[in-house]
Protein backbone atom coordinates (compact mmCIF):
# COMPACT_ATOMS: atom_id res chain seq x y z
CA UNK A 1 78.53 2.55 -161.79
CA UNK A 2 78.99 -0.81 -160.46
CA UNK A 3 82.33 -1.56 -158.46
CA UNK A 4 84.20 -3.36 -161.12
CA UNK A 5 83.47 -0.31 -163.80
CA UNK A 6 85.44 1.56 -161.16
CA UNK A 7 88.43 -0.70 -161.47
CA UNK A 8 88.50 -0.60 -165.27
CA UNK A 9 88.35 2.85 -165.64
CA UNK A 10 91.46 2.75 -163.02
CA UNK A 11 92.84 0.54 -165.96
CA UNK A 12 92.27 3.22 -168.37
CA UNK A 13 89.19 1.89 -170.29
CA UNK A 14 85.90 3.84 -170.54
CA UNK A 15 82.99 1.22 -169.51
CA UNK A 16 79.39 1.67 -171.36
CA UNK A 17 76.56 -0.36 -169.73
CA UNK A 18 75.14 -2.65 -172.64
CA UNK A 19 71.16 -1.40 -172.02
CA UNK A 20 68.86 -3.75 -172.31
CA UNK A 21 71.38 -7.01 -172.88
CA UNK A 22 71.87 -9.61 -170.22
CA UNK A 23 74.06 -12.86 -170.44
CA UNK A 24 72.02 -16.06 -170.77
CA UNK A 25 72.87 -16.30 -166.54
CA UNK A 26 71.35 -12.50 -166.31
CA UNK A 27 74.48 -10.88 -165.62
CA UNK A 28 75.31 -7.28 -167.12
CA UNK A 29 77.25 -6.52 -170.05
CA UNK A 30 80.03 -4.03 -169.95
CA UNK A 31 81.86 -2.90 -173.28
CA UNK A 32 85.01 -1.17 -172.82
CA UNK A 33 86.94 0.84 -174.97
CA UNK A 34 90.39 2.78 -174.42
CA UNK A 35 92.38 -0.20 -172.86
CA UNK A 36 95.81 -0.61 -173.91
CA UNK A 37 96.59 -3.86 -175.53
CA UNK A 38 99.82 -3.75 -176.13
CA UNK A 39 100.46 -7.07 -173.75
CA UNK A 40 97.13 -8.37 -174.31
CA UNK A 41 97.95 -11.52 -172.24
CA UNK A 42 98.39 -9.47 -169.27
CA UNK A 43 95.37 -7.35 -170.09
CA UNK A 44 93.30 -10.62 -169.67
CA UNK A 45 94.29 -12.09 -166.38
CA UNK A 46 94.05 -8.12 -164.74
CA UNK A 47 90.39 -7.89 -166.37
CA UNK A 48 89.23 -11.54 -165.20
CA UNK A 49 90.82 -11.29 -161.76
CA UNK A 50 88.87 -8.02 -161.22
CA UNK A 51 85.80 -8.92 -158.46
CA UNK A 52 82.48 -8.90 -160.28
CA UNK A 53 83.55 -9.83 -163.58
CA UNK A 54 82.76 -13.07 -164.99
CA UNK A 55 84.58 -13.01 -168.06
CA UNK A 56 85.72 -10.96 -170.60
CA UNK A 57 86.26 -11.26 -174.69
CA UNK A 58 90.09 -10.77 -175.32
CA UNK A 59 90.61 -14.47 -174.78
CA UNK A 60 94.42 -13.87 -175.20
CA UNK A 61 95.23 -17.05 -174.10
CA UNK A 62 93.17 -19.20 -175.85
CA UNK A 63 93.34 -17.79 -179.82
CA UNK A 64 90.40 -18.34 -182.00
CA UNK A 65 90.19 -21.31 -184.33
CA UNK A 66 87.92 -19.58 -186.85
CA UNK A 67 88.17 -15.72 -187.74
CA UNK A 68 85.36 -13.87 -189.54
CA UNK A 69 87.15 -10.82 -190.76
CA UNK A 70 84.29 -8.06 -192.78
CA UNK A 71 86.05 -6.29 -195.73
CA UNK A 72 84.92 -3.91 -198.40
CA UNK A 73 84.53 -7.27 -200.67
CA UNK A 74 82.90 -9.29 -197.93
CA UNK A 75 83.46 -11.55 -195.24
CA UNK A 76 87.44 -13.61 -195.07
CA UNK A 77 86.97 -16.92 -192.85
CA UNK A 78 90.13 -17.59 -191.49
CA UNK A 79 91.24 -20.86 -189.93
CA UNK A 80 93.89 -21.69 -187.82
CA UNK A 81 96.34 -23.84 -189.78
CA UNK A 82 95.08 -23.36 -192.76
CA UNK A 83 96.73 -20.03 -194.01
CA UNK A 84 95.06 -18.10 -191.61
CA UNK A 85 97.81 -18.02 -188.76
C-alpha cells in the first residue's frame, strides 16, 4: 500500500488500487469509498494536501457546469443555470 493509501484509510475511506489504469502522466489510480462527505469542501483540501496525491474527483470547490445523471428512463443532462442548479 503506497504511503498516501495509509493516510486515507486514517481518513476513514477504504482505497482499491485501479489495476491496470494509469493517468495520461502514468500515475496510479486510487478509488476510495467509505469517506464521509458530509463537509465535502473540507474533504477536498484534506485529500489534495495529502503527499502523493495529485488530485482527486470531489472537486467541491469548483461545481460542475454539465451533469450527466443515468436514470431508469435514460440519461438527464443538467446545466448549471439552466434548471439544473
Amino acid at each position: 500500500m503506497v504511503s498516501f493509501q495509509s493516510s486515507l484509510t486514517a481518513l476513514g475511506g477504504e482505497p482499491t488500487e485501479r489495476v491496470g489504469y494509469r493517468t495520461d502522466n502514468g500515475n496510479i489510480i486510487v478509488d476510495v469509498t467509505g469517506l464521509d462527505f458530509g463537509d465535502p469542501q473540507a474533504l477536498e483540501l484534506r485529500v489534495v494536501a495529502l503527499p502523493g496525491v495529485v488530485e482527486c474527483g470531489i472537486f467541491a470547490h469548483r461545481p460542475a457546469d454539465v451533469l450527466l445523471v443515468g436514470t431508469a428512463a435514460g440519461v438527464r443532462r443538467m446545466e448549471r443555470g439552466r434548471g439544473g442548479e
